[in-house]
Structures are given as structure tokens and as C-alpha cells.
Protein backbone atom coordinates (compact mmCIF):
# COMPACT_ATOMS: atom_id res chain seq x y z
CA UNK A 1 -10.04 8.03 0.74
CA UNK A 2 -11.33 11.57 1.85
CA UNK A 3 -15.18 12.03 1.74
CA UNK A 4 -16.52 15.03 1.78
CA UNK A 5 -20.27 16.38 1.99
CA UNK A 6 -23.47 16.50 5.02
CA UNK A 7 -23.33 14.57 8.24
CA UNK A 8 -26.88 13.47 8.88
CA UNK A 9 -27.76 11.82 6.09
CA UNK A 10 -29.49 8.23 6.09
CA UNK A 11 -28.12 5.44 3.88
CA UNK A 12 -30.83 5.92 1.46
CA UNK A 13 -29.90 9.82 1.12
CA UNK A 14 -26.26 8.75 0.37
CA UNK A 15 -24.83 9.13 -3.10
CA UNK A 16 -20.91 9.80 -3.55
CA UNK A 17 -19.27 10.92 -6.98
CA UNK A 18 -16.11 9.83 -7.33
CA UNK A 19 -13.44 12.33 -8.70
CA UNK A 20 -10.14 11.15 -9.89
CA UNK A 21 -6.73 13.36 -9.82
CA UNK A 22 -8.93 16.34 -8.31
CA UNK A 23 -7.39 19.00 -5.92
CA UNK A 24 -9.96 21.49 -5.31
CA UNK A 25 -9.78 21.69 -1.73
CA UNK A 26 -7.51 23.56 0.84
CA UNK A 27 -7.36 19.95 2.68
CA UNK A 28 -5.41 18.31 -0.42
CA UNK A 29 -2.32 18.35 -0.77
CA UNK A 30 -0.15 16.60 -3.46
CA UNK A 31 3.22 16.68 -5.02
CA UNK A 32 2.57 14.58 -8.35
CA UNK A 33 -0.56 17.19 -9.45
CA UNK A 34 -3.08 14.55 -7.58
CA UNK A 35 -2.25 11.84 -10.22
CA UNK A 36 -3.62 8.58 -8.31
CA UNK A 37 -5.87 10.59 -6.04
CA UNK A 38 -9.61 9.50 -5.32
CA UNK A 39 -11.86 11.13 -3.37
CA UNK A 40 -15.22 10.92 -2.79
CA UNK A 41 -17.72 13.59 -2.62
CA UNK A 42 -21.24 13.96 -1.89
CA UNK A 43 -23.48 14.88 -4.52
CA UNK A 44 -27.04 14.69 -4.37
CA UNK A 45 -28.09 14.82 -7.50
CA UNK A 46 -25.30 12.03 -9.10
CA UNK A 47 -27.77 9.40 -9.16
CA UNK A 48 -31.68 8.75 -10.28
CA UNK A 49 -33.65 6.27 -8.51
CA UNK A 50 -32.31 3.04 -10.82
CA UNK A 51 -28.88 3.93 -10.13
CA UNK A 52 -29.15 3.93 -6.68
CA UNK A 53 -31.48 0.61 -6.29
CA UNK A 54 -28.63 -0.46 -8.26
CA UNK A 55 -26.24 1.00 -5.08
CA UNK A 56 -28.50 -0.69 -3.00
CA UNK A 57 -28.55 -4.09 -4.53
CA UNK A 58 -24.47 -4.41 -4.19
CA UNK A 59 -24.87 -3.21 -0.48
CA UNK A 60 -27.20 -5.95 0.38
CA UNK A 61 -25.33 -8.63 -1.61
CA UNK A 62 -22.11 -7.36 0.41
CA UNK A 63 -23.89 -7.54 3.95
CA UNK A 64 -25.34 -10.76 2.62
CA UNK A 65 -22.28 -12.77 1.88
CA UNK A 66 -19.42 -10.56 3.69
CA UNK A 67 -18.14 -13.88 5.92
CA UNK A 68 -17.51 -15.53 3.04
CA UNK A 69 -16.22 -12.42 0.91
CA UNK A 70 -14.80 -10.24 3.02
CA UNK A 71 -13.76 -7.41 0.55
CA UNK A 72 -16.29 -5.12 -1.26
CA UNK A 73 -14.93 -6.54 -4.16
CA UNK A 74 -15.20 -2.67 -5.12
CA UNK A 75 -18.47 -3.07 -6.18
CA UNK A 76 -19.79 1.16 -5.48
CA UNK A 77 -16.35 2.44 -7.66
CA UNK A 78 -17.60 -0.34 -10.51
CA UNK A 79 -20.73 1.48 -10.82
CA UNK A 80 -19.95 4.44 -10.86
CA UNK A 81 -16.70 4.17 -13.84
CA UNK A 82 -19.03 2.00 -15.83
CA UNK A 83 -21.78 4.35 -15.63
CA UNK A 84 -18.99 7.46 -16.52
CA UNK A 85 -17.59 5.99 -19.56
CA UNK A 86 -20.73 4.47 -21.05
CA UNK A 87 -19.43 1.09 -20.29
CA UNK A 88 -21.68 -1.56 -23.16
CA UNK A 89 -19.68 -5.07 -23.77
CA UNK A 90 -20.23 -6.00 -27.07
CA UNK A 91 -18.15 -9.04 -27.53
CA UNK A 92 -20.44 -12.07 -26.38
CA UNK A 93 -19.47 -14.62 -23.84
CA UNK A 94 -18.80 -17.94 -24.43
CA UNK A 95 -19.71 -21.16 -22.63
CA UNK A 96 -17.85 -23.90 -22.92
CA UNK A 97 -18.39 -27.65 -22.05
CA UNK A 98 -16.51 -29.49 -18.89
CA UNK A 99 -15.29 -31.59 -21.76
CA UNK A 100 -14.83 -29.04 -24.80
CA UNK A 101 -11.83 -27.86 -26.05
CA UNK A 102 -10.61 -24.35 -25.50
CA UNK A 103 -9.64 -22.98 -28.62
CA UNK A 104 -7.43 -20.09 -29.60
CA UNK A 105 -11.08 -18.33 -30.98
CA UNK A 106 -12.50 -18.94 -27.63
CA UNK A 107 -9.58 -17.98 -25.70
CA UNK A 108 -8.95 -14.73 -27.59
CA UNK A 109 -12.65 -13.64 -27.69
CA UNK A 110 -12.89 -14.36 -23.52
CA UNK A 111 -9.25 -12.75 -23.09
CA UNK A 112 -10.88 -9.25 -25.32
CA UNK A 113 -14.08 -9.49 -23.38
CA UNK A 114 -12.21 -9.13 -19.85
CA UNK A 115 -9.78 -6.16 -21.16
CA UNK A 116 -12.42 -4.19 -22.81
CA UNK A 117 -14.36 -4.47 -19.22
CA UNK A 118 -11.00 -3.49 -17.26
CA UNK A 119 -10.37 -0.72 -19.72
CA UNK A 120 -13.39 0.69 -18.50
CA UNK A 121 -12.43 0.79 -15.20
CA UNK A 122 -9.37 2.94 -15.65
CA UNK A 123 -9.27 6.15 -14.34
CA UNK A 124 -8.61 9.32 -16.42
CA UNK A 125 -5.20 9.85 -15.03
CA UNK A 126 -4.37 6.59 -16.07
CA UNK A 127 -4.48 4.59 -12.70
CA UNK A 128 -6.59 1.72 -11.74
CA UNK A 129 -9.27 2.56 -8.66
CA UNK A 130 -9.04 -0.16 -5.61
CA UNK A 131 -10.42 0.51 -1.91
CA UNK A 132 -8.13 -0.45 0.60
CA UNK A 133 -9.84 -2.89 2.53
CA UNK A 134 -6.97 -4.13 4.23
CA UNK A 135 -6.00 -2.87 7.53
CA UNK A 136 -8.90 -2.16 10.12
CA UNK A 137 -6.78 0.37 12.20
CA UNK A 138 -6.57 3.57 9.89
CA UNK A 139 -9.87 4.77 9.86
CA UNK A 140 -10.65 4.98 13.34
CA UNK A 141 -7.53 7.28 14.65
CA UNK A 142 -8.75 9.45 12.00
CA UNK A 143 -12.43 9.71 13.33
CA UNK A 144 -10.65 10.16 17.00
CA UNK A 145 -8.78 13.21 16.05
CA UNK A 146 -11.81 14.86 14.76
CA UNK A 147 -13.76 14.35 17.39
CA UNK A 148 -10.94 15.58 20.30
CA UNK A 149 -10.33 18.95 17.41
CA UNK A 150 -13.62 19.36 17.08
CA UNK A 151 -14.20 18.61 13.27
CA UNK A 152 -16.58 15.77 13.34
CA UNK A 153 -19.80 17.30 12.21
CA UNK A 154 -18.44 19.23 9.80
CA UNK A 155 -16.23 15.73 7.71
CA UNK A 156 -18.83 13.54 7.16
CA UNK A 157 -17.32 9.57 7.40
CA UNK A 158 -19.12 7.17 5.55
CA UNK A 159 -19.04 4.05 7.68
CA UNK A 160 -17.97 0.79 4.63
CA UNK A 161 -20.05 -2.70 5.23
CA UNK A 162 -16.18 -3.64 4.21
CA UNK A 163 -15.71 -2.69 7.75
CA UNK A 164 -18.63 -5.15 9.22
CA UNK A 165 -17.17 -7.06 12.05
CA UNK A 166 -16.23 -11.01 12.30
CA UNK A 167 -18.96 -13.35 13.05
CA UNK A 168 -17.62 -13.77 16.55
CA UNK A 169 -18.43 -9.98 17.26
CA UNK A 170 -15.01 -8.74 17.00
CA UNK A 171 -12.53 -6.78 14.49
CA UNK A 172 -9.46 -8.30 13.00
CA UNK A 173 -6.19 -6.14 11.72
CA UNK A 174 -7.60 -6.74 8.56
CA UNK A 175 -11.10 -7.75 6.92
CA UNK A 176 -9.45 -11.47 6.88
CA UNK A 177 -8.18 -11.45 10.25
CA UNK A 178 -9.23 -13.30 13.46
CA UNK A 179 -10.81 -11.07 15.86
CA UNK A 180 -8.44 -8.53 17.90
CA UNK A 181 -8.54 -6.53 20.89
CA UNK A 182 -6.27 -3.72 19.24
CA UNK A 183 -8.93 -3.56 16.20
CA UNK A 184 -12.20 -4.57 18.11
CA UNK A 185 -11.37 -1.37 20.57
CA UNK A 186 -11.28 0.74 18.69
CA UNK A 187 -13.73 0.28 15.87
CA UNK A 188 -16.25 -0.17 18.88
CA UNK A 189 -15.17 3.21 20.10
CA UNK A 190 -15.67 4.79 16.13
CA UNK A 191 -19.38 3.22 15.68
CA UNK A 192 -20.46 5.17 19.10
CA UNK A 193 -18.63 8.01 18.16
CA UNK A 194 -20.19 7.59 14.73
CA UNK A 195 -22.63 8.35 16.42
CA UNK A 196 -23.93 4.60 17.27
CA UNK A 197 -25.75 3.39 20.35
CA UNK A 198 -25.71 0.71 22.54
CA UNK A 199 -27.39 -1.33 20.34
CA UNK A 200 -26.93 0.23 17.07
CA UNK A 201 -25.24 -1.19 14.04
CA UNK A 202 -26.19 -4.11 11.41
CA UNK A 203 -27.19 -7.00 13.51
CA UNK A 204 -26.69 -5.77 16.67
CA UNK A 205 -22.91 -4.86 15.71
CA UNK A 206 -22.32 -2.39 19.07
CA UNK A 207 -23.41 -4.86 21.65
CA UNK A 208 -21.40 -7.80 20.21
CA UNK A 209 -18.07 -5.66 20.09
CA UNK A 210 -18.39 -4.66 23.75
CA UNK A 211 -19.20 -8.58 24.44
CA UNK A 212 -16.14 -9.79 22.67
CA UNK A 213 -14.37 -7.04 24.71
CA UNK A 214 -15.64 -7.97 28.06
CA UNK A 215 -15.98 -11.55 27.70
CA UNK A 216 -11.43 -11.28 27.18
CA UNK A 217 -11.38 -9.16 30.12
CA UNK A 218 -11.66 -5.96 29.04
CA UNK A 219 -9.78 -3.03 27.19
CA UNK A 220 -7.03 -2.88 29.64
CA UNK A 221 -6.01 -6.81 27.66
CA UNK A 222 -5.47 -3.97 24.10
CA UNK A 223 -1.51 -3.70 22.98
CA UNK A 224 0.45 -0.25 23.02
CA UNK A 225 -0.47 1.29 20.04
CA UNK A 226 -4.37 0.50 21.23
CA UNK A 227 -3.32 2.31 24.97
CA UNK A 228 -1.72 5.12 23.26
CA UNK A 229 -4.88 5.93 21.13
CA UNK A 230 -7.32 5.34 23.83
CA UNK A 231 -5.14 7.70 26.11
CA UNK A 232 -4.94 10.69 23.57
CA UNK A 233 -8.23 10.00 23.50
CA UNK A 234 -8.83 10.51 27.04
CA UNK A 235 -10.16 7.28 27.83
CA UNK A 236 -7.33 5.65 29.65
CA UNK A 237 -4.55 6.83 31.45
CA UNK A 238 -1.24 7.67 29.98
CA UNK A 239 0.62 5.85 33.19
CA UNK A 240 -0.83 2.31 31.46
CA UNK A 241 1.13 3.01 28.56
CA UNK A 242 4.50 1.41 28.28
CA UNK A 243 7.55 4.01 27.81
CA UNK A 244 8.64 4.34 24.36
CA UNK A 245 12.08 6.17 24.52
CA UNK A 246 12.57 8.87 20.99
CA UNK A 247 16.11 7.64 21.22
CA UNK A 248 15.09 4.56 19.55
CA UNK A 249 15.06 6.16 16.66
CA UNK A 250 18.45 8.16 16.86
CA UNK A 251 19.91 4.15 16.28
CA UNK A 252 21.03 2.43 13.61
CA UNK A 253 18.27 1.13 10.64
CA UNK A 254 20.11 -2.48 11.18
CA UNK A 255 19.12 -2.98 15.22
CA UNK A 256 15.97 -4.82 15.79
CA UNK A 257 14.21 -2.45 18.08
CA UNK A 258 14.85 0.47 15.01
CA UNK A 259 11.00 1.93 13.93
CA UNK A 260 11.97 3.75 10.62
CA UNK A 261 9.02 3.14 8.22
CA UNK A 262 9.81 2.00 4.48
CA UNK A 263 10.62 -1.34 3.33
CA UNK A 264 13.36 -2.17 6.11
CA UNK A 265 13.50 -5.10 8.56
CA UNK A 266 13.42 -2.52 11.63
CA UNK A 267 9.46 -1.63 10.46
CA UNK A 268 8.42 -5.15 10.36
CA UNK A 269 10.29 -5.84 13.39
CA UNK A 270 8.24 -2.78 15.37
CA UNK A 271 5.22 -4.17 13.75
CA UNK A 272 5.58 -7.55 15.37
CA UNK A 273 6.97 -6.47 18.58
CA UNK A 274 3.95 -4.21 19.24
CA UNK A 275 1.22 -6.52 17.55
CA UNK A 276 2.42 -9.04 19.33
CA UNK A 277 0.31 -8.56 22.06
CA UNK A 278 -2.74 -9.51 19.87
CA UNK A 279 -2.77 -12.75 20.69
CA UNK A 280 -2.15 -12.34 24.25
CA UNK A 281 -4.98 -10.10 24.50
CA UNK A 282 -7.67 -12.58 23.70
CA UNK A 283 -6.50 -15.57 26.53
């Protein structure tokens, strides 16, 4: 997701709109007409005080049970299509006993009850909204390339609680993942960036990162793709980095050591080869 609006703004201040199959910007670009495309955008005036003591109820309820569910569940992009397309359920729920029996009434009635609710949650192009809260690498690459070109106070990057760290300190690959070096790296190095310090984020979240760091013996333990960032960052020295020859992809799809993305054994093959070193990394 792109979002788009002021930089300093406290989390009280923040209200996003969220505009479906939308391509007014020189920094979109799409060859299906934007069909699937969400984007949020700041908007100060989207919300009254309810609606966003509403915002801040699902925030808290996140932060408050995150180790046990570690997705957002989508919870903001709920709020906001229910609230769009005057979202009222009128069929009634029904309870049933731990020894009743389910009829084909009760059945049908809870069956219309859940697809009026999920009809309300399609977008107007036709596609389904869902946050990707799966990988823990993509967002922070991004916020390192606009700090070295100079664009990070002019994007504004809304930080996601579905980015809140293990209870150990640490980031996995993904919000269900065991604690990495790759991922703890370098969503340590986005929060100060972010503009966090020492001891800034929820519950101390800065100073626990750079414990889990140190305490595995430091960044030098992070895999290749976690030395290449940190180097084009300018944080660690491109001789640490292991050679990785553009030949390799001159060869076959079929050889093992073959990085062409798309559904093809050569990408997951690259993937484990260079993740690999995840586990190593925390010994």
C-alpha cells in the first residue's frame, strides 16, 4: 500500500481514507486501469470524533492481544467499507445450544448473515481489500531508499502495530515467524529512521531490537540480502558482502542456483539458499 499525506502527525491526528482503483497521482502507475489498487491517503476531515475512538478502540485491542493474533485481522479497512456503504445487518443471529440441532433455517439464516456482511466489504472495482501482513522485509527497503534519495519527509509512512515485534524483542520474516536477524536489522534500522529513539516505540520496542541484536553477536551474524541493504545503505561495507555473479542469471530456469522470480523451483531455491542463514544468525 502507498500512503500519502503530512509527516509529523501524532497517532491521534491520523485518519487515512481509503480509495479503491484510484490513479490520480504521477507516482501510480498501472496497466489494468488501477483495478485492485488501494491506497491510502490522508484526509483530515474523513472522520468525527466517534469514528476515530472507534479507530482507536481496534488499535488498542490489536496492541493488546497481537502475540496471540498476530494479523490486524484488517480491522482499520473494516471500518472504513462498512462506514462507506452504510453497512446495517438486518438478519438476526442465532444461538444455538451445545446440544441443539442445526437446522437448514438456522444454517441458511447464519450462511445470509455472513455474505450480506462480506458483501459489504467488497470494493467498487469488484475486489476484496486484505493488508499484507505477511512478510516483514518489504517495508523497510522502501523507507531506506527514501531516506538515501532524499524523499522521506515529503512520503509520510504510517508505521502498522501489524508490524509490532515478537515478545522476545526481535522481528520474524513474517508476523508468525520466530525472531530473525535479517528482519530484526532492519526493522530496528526503519523505527530510528522513522524517526524513533533509543528508547522509543510501544513498550520499549527500540531498545529490545538492538538487545536481541547484540545479545546474537551483532549485525555482522545478518544473511546477504540483510548485508546488501545495510551496505547501500551505507552502514556496512560492501567487501562483507558475498559476490553474487549476474551470470547466474544468463543460466538455465532448471539449475538450482537460477534466481528468476515467478512460480519456478529456481525462486524458491534462491529463497532458501539466501535465508538460510537465518538460523545461523541467531547461535
Amino acid at each position: 500500500m502507498l500512503m500519502k499525506g503530512p509527516v509529523r502527525l501524532t497517532e491521534k491526528e491520523r485518519m487515512w481514507r481509503l480509495k479503491i482503483a484510484q490513479g490520480d497521482d504521477p507516482y501510480l502507475y498501472s496497466t489494468n486501469n488501477f483495478v485492485g489498487r488501494q491506497t491510502w491517503e490522508f484526509d483530515p476531515n474523513y472522520a468525527n470524533s466517534q469514528e476515530l475512538h472507534q479507530v482507536e478502540i481496534a488499535r488498542q485491542h490489536f496492541l493488546d492481544n497481537h502475540f496471540h493474533v498476530k494479523s490486524s485481522s484488517d480491522a482499520l479497512h473494516h471500518i472504513r467499507l462498512l462506514k462507506e456503504n452504510n453497512f446495517q445487518q438486518t438478519i438476526l443471529p442465532v444461538k444455538i445450544g451445545e446440544n441443539e440441532e442445526v437446522t437448514h433455517e438456522v444454517a441458511t439464516a447464519t450462511l445470509r448473515r455472513a455474505i450480506r456482511f462480506y458483501l459489504t466489504l467488497q470494493a467498487s472495482d469488484g475486489h476484496w481489500p486484505a493488508e499484507n501482513t505477511g512478510h516483514l522485509f518489504f517495508l523497510p527497503p522502501l523507507v531506506m531508499c527514501l531516506y538515501i534519495t532524499g524523499h522521506l519527509n515529503t512520503i509520510s509512512i504510517s508505521t502498522s502495530e501489524g508490524d509490532s515485534p515478537n515478545q522476545d524483542g526481535g522481528w520474524g520474516l513474517h508476523v508468525e515467524g520466530h525472531s530473525t536477524m535479517f528482519c530484526t536489522t532492519l526493522n530496528y534500522i526503519c523505527t530510528r529512521l522513522l524517526g524513533e529513539g533509543p528508547n522509543g516505540g510501544q513498550d520499549n520496542a527500540v531498545a529490545r531490537a538492538q538487545k536481541w541484536i547484540l545479545d546474537r553477536r551483532g549485525v555482522t551474524r545478518i544473511p546477504t540480502w540483510g548485508k546488501t541493504w545495510l551496505s547501500i545503505l551505507g552502514v556496512f561495507d560492501w567487501s562483507g558482502n558475498n559476490p553474487m555473479p549476474p551470470e547466474f542469471w544468463m543460466l538455465h530456469f532448471y539449475l538450482c542456483i537460477q534466481q528468476r522470480c515467478g512460480a519456478t523451483v529456481g525462486w524458491c531455491t534462491c529463497q532458501c539458499h539466501i535465508y538460510m542463514g537465518r538460523d545461523l544468525s541467531v547461535q
